[in-house]
C-alpha atoms as a PDB file:
ATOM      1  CA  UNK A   1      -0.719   0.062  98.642  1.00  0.00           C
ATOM      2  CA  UNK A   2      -3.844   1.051  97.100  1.00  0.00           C
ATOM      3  CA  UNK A   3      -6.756  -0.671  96.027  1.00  0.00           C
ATOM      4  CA  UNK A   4      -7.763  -0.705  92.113  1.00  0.00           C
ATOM      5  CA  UNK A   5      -9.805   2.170  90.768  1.00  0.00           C
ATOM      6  CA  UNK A   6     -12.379   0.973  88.134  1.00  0.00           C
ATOM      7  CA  UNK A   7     -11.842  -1.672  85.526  1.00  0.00           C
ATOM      8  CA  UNK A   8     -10.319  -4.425  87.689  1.00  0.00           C
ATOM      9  CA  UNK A   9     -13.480  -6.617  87.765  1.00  0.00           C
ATOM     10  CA  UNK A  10     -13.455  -6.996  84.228  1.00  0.00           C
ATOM     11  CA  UNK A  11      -9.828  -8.231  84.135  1.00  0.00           C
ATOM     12  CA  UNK A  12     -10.446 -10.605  87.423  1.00  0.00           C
ATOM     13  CA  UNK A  13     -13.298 -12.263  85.571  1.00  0.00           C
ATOM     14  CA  UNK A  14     -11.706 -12.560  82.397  1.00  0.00           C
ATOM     15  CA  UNK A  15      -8.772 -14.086  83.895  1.00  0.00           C
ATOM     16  CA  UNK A  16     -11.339 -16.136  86.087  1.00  0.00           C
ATOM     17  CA  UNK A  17     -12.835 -17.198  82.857  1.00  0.00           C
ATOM     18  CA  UNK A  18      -9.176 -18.223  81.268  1.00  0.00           C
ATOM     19  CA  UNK A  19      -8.560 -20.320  84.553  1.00  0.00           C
ATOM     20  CA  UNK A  20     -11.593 -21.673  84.115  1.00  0.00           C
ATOM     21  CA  UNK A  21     -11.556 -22.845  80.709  1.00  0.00           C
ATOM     22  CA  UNK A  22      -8.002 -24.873  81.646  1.00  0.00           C
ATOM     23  CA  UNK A  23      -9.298 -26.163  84.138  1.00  0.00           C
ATOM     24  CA  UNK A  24     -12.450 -28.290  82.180  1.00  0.00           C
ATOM     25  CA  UNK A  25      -9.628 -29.918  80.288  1.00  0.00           C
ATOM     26  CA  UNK A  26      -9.408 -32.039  83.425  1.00  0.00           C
ATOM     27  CA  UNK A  27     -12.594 -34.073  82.269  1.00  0.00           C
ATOM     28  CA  UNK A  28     -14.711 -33.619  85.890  1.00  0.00           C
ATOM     29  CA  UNK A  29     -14.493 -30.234  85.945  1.00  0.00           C
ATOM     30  CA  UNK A  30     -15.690 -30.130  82.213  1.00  0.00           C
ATOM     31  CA  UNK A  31     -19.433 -31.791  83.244  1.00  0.00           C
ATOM     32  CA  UNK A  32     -19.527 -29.798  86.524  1.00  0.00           C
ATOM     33  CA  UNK A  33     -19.137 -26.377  84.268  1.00  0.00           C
ATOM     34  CA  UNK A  34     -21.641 -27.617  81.976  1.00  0.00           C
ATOM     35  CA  UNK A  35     -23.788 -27.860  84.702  1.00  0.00           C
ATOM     36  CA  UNK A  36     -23.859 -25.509  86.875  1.00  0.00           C
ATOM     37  CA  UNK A  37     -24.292 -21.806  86.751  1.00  0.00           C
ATOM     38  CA  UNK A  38     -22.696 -19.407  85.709  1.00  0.00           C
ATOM     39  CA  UNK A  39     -20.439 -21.335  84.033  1.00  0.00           C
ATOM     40  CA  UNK A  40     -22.873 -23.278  81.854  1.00  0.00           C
ATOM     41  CA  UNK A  41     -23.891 -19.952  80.241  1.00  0.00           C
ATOM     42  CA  UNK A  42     -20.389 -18.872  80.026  1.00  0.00           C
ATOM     43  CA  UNK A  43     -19.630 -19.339  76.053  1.00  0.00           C
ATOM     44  CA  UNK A  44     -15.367 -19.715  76.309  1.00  0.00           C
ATOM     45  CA  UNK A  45     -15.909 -21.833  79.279  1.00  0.00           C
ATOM     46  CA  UNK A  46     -18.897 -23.774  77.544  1.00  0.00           C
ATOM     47  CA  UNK A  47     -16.261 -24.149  74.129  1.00  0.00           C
ATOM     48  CA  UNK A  48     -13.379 -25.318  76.436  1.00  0.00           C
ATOM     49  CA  UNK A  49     -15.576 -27.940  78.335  1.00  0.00           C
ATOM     50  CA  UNK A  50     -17.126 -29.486  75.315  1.00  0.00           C
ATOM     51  CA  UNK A  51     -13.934 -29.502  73.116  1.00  0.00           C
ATOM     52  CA  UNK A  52     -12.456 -31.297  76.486  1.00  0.00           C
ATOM     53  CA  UNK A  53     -15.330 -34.282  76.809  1.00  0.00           C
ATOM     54  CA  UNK A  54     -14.982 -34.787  72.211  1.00  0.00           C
ATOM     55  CA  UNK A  55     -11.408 -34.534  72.730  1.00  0.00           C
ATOM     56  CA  UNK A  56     -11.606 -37.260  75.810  1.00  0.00           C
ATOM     57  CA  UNK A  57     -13.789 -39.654  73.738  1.00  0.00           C
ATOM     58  CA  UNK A  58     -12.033 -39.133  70.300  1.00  0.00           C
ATOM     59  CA  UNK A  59      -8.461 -40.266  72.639  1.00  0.00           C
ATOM     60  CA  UNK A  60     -10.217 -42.681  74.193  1.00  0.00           C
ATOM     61  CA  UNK A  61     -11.347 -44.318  70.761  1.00  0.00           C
ATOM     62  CA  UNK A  62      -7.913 -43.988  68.849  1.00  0.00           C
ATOM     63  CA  UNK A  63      -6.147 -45.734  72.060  1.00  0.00           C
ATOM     64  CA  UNK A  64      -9.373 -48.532  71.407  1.00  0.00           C
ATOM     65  CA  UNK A  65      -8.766 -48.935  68.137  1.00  0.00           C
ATOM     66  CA  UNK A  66      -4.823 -49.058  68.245  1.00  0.00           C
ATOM     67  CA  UNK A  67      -5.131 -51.997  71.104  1.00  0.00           C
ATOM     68  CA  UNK A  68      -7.881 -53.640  69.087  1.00  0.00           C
ATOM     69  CA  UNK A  69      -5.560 -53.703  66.005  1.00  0.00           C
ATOM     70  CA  UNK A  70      -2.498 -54.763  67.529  1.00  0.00           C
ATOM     71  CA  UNK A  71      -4.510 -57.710  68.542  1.00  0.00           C
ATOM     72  CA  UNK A  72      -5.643 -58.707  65.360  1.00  0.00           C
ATOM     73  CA  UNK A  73      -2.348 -57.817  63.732  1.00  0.00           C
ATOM     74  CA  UNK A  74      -0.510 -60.410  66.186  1.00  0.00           C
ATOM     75  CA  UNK A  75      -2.264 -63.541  64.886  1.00  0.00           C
ATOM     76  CA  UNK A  76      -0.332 -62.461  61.509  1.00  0.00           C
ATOM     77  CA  UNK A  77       2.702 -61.779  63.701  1.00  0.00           C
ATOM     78  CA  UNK A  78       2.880 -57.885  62.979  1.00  0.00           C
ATOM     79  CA  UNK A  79       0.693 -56.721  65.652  1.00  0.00           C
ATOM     80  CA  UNK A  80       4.214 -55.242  67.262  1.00  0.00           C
ATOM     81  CA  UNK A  81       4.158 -52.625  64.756  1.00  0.00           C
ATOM     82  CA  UNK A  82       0.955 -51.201  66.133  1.00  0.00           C
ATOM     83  CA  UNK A  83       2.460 -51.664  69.704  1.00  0.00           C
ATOM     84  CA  UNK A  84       5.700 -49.998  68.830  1.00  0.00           C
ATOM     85  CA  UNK A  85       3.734 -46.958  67.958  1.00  0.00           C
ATOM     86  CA  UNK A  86       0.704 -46.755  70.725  1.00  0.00           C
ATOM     87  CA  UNK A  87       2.942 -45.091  73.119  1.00  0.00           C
ATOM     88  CA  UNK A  88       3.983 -42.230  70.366  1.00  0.00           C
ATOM     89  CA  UNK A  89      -0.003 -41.966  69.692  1.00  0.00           C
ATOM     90  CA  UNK A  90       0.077 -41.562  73.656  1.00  0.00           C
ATOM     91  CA  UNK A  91       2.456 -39.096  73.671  1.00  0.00           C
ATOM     92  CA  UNK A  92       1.487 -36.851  70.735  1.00  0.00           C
ATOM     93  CA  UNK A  93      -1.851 -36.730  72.719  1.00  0.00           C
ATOM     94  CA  UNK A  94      -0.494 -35.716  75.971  1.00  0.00           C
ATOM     95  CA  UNK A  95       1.143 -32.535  73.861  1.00  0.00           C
ATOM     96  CA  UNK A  96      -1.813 -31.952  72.363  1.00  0.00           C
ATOM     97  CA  UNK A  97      -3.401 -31.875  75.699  1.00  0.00           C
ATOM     98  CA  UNK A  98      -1.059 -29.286  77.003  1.00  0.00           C
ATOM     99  CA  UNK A  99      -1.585 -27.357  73.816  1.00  0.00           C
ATOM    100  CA  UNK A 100      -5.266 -26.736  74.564  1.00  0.00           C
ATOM    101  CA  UNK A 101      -4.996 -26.210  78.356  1.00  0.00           C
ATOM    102  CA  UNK A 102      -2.128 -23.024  77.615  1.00  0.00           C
ATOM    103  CA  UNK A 103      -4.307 -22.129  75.378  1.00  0.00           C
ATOM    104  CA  UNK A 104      -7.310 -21.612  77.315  1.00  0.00           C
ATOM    105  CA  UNK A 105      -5.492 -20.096  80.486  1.00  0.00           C
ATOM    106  CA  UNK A 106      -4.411 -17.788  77.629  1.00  0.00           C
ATOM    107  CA  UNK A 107      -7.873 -16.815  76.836  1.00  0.00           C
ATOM    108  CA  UNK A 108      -7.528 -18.484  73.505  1.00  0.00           C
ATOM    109  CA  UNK A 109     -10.421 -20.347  71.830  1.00  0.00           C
ATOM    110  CA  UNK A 110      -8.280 -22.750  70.240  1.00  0.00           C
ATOM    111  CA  UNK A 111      -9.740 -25.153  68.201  1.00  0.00           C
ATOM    112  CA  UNK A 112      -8.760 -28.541  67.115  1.00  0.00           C
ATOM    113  CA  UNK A 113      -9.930 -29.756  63.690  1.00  0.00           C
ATOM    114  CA  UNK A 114     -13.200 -31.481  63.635  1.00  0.00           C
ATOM    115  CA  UNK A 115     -13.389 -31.440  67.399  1.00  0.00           C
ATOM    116  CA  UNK A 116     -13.290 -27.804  67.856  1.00  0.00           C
ATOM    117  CA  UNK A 117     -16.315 -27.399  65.430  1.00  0.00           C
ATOM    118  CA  UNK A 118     -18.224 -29.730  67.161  1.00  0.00           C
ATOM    119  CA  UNK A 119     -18.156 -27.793  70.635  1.00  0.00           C
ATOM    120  CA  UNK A 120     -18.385 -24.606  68.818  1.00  0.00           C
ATOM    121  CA  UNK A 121     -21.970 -25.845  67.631  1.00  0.00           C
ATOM    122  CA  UNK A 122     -22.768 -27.031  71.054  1.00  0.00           C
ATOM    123  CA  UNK A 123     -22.031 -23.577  72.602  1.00  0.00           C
END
């Protein structure tokens, strides 16, 4: 078999880029391409990484928040209701998770609401 003629670089660094992009959705990787080069001048890779780390700290603060209300709903006896639906929360985020890593091994700049504006200003 024969070797590509032309063209091929720009498809292996575009998918490169897509792969790329996924992976910062794993948190570490996220800082490490916002550090060094050349993916901290890469702008998809950039968008993915800082939608990841918002993302990351907006879960982190909703699964806070639920626990701290569930406490402070069970001295009235109703904190169970919060409980009951933590796990859902937990879930829905998980999906949404998935959504935005297909998405950027797709080569999509997918953008949540609120959180995808904020890394599109940082990029």
């Amino acid at each position: 078999m024969g070797g590509s003629v032309g063209g091929g670089g720009a498809v292996t660094a575009a998918a490169n880029d897509n792969l790329m992009g996924a992976l910062a959705y794993l948190l570490i990787p996220a800082i490490i391409f916002l550090i060094i080069e050349p993916y901290n001048r890469n702008r998809f890779v950039r968008f993915h990484s800082f939608q990841s780390l918002f993302f990351c700290l907006a879960s982190v603060v909703l699964q806070v928040a639920l626990g701290v209300l569930s406490s402070v709903l069970a001295v009235v006896g109703i904190g169970f209701l919060v409980a009951m639906v933590m796990p859902l929360v937990s879930l829905a985020l998980f999906v949404v998770w998935i959504i935005l890593v297909v998405k950027a091994f797709q080569g999509t700049q997918y953008r949540l609401p609120l959180i995808g504006d904020w890394a599109a200003k940082q990029v």
